[in-house]
Protein backbone atom coordinates (compact mmCIF):
# COMPACT_ATOMS: atom_id res chain seq x y z
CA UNK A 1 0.00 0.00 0.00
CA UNK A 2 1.17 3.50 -0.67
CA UNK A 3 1.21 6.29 1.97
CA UNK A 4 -2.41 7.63 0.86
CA UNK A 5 -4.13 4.36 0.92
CA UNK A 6 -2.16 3.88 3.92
CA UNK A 7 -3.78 6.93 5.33
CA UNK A 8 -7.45 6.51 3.98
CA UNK A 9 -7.19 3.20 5.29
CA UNK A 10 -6.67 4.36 9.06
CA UNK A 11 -8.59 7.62 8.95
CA UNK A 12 -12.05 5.03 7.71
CA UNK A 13 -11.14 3.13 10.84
CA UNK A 14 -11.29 5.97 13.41
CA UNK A 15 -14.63 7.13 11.36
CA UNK A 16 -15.84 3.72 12.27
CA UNK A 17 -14.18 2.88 15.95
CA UNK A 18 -14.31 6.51 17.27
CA UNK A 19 -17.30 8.35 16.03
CA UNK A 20 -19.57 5.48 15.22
CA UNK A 21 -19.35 5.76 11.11
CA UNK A 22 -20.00 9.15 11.17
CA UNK A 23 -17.69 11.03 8.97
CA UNK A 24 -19.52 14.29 9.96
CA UNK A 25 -18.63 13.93 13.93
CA UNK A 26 -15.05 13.22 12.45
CA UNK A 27 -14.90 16.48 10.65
CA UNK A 28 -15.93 18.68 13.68
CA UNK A 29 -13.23 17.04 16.01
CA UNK A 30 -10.63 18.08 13.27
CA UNK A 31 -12.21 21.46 12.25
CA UNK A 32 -13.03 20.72 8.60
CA UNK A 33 -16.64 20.29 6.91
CA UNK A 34 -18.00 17.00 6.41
CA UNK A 35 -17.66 17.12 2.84
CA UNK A 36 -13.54 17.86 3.18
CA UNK A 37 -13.46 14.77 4.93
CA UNK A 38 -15.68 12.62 2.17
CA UNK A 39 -12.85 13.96 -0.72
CA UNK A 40 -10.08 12.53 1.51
CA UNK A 41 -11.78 8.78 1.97
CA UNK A 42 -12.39 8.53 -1.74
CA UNK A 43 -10.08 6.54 -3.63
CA UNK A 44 -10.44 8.14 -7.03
CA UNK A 45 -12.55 10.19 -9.18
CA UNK A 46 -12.24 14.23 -9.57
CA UNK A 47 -12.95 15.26 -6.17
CA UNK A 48 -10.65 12.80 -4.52
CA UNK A 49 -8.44 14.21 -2.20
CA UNK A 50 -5.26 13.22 -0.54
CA UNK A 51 -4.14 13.30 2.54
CA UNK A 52 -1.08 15.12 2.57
CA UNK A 53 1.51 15.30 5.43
CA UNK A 54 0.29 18.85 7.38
CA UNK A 55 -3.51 17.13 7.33
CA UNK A 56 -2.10 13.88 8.68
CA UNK A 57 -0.66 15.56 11.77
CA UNK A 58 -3.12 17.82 12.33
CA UNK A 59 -5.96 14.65 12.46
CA UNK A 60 -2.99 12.97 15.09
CA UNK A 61 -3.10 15.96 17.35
CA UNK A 62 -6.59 16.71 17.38
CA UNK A 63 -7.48 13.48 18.39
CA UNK A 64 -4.87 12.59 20.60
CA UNK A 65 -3.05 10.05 18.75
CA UNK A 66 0.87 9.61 18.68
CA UNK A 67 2.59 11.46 15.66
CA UNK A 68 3.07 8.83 12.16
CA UNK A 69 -0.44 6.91 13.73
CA UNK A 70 -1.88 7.31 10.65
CA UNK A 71 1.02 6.31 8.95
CA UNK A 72 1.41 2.94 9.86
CA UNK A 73 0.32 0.13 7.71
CA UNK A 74 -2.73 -1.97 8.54
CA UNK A 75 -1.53 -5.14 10.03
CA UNK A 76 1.73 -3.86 11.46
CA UNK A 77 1.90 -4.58 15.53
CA UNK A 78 3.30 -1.10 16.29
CA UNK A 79 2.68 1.08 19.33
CA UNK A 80 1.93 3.61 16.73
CA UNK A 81 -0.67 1.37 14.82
CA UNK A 82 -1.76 -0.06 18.49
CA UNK A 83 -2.63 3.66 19.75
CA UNK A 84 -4.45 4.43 16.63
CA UNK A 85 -6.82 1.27 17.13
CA UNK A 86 -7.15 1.54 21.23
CA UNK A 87 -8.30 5.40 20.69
CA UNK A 88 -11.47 4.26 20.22
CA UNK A 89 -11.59 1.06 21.86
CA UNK A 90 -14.58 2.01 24.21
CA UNK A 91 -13.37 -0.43 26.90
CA UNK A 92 -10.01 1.00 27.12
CA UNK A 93 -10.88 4.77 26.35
CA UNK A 94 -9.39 7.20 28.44
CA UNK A 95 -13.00 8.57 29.29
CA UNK A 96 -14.74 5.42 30.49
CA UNK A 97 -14.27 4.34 33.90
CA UNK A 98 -15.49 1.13 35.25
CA UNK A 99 -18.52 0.78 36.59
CA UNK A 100 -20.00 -0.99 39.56
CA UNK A 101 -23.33 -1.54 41.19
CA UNK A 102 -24.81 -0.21 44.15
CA UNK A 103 -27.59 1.75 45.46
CA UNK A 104 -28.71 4.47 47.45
CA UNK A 105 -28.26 2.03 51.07
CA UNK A 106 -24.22 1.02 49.54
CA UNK A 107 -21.75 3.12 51.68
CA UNK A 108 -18.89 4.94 49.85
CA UNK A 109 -15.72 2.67 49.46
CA UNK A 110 -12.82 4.31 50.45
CA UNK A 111 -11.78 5.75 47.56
CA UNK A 112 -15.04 6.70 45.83
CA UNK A 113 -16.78 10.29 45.46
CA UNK A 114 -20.43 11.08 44.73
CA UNK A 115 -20.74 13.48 41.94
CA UNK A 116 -23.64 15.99 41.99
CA UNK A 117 -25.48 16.81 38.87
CA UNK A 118 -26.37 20.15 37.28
CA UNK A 119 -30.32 20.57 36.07
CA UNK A 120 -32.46 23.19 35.29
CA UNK A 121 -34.67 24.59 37.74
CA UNK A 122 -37.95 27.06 37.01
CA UNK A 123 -37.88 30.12 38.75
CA UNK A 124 -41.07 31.40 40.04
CA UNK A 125 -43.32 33.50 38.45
CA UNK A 126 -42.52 32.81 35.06
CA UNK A 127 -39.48 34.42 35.07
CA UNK A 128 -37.43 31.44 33.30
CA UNK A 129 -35.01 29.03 34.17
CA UNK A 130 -31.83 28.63 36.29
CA UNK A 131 -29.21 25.92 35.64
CA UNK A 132 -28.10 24.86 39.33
CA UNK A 133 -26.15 22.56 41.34
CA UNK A 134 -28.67 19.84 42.73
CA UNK A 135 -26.80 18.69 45.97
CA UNK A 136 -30.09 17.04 47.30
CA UNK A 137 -30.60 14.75 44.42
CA UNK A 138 -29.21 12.27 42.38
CA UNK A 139 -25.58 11.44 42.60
CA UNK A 140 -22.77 9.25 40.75
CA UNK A 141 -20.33 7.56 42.13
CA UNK A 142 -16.59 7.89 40.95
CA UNK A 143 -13.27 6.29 42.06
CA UNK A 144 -10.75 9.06 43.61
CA UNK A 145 -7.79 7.16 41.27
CA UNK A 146 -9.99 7.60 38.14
CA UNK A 147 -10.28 11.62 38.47
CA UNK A 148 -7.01 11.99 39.34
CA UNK A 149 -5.62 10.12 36.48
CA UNK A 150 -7.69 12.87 34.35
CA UNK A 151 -6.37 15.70 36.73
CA UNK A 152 -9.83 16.37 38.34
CA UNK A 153 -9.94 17.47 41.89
CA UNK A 154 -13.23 15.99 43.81
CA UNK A 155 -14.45 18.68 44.77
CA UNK A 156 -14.22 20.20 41.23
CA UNK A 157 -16.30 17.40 39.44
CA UNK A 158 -20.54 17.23 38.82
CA UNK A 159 -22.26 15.71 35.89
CA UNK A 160 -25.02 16.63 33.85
CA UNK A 161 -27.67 15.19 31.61
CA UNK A 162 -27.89 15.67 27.56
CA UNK A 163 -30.76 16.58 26.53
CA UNK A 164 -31.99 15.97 23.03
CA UNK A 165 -30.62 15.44 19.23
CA UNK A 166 -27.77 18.02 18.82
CA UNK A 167 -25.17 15.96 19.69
CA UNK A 168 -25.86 12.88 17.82
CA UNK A 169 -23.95 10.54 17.08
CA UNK A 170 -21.27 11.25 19.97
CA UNK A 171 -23.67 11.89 22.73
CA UNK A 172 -27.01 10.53 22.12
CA UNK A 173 -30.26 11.86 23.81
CA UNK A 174 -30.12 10.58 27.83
CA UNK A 175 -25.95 10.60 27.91
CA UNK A 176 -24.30 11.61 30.79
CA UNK A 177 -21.06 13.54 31.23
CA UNK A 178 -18.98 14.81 33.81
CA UNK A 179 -18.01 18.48 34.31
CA UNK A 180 -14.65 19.50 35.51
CA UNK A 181 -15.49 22.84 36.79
CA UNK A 182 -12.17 24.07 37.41
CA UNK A 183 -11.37 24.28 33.88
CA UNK A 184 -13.76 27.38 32.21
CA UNK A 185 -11.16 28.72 29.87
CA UNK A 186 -11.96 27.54 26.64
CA UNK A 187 -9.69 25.35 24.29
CA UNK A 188 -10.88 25.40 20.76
CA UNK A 189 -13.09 22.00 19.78
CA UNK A 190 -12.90 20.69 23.02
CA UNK A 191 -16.37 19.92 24.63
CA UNK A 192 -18.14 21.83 27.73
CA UNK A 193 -20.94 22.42 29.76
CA UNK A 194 -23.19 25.79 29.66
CA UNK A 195 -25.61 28.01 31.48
CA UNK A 196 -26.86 29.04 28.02
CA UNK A 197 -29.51 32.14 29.42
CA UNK A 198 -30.80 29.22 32.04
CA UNK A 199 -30.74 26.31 29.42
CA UNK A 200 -28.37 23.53 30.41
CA UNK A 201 -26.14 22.30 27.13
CA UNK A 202 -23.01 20.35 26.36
CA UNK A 203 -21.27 21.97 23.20
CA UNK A 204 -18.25 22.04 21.25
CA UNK A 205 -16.73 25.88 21.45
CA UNK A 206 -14.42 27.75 19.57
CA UNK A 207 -13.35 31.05 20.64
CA UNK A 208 -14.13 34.28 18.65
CA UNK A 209 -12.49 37.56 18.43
CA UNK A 210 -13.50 40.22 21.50
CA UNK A 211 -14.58 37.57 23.84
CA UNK A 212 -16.85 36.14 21.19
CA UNK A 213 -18.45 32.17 20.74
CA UNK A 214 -19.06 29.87 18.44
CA UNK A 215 -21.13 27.53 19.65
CA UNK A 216 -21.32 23.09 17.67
CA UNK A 217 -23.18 20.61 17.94
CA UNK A 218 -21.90 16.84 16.46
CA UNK A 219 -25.61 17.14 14.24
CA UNK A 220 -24.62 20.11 12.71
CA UNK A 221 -27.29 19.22 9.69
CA UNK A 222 -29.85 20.21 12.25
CA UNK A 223 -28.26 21.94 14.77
CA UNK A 224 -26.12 24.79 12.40
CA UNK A 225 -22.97 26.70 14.42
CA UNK A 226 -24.43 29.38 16.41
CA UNK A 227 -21.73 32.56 17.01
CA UNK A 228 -22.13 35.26 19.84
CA UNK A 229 -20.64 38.51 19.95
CA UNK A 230 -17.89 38.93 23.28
CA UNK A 231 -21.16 41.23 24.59
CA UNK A 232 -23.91 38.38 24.33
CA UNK A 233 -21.37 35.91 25.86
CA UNK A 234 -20.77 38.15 28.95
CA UNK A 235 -24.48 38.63 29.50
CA UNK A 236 -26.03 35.21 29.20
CA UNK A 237 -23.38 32.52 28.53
CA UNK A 238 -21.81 31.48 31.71
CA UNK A 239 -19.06 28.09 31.24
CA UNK A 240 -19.74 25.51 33.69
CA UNK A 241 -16.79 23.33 32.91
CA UNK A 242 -14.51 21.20 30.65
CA UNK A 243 -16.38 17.52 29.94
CA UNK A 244 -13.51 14.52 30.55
CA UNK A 245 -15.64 11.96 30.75
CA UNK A 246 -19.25 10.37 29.33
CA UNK A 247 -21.48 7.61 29.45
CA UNK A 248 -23.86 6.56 26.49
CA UNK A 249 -26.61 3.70 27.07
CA UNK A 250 -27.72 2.24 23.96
């Protein structure tokens, strides 16, 4: 194989073991548009396009994967080839933790935390909604090890639900996610949790000149990018925190 089937060859696999075939919820983890990242799986014809050596990195280091990944021939035992397939290996992912089963009478092991969860709550008299901190309610549990090995204090982490289609396939209607609140200042693509004007939602942002936002979803056919001015953003878009970790029931 040459070095652009090479590269097709592993960028169709992390379409298939990382974003669940969607080439679309590829392209907004890398920044380009869906159809960029069509050209570059095609084999031949006039719009074909290849993968040249800038593009290749650039896929490596937004999704986390060791430099020459993509690179590395199908078949070829490799820590290279090996990180490329374990990246989205859901059983070894860096954002699933195991999971264990108890209920509300099970006392806290040693070395577990219970994780509040944000929600929206309805002010009175019709004046809107409020996204809050429920310490009363529901809780998940977490090990102490696991947050540390992601660099999340304790006392720093909540969850949250997702609500709805927007960000399909990644995060599917009734996904949860945990919220590392001590991390607010934004990294561009990366996902987090906002008090959008009281609504609760987990979105992709990329910073904007003057304190600006713009605002993805993974089902951007429905959901279009949404960009606020720096004044907007300071009036009714308050960051909740940096998401390192989810959960998806299917």
């Amino acid at each position: 194989m040459d070095i652009q089937a090479i590269r097709r060859a592993n960028l169709a696999t992390l379409v298939q073991s990382r974003f669940g075939g969607s080439q679309n919820a590829l392209a907004i983890a890398v920044d380009r548009q869906a159809s960029y990242i069509s050209r570059c799986l095609s084999e031949s014809g006039k719009h074909a396009k290849p993968i040249g050596e800038k593009f290749a990195r650039h896929i490596e280091a937004s999704l986390g994967l060791s430099p020459g990944s993509l690179d590395t021939a199908p078949g070829h035992d490799t820590p290279a080839r090996r990180n490329l397939l374990e990246a989205g290996a859901p059983e070894r992912s860096p954002h699933v933790f195991p999971i264990e089963v108890w209920d509300d009478e099970t006392p806290l092991g040693p070395d577990e935390v219970e994780l509040p969860f944000y929600k929206e709550v309805e002010l009175s008299a019709g004046k809107g909604s409020e996204v809050m901190l429920e310490t009363s309610g529901r809780k998940l549990r977490f090990g102490r090890r696991s947050l540390q090995r992601k660099g999340v204090e304790p006392a720093a982490a909540a969850c949250a639900a997702v609500t709805g289609n927007s960000m399909e396939p990644v995060l599917p209607d009734g996904s949860t996610v945990g919220i590392d609140t001590g991390v607010q200042q934004v990294q561009d693509g990366k996902m987090y949790a906002i008090d959008h004007a009281g609504q609760l939602r987990v979105k992709l942002l990329y910073r904007l000149p003057g304190g600006g936002l713009r605002v993805r979803s993974y089902n951007e056919a429905e959901h279009p990018d949404e960009r606020y001015e720096g004044d907007y953003v300071a009036d009714h878009i308050r960051i909740i925190g940096k998401v390192f970790w989810y959960s998806v029931l299917l």
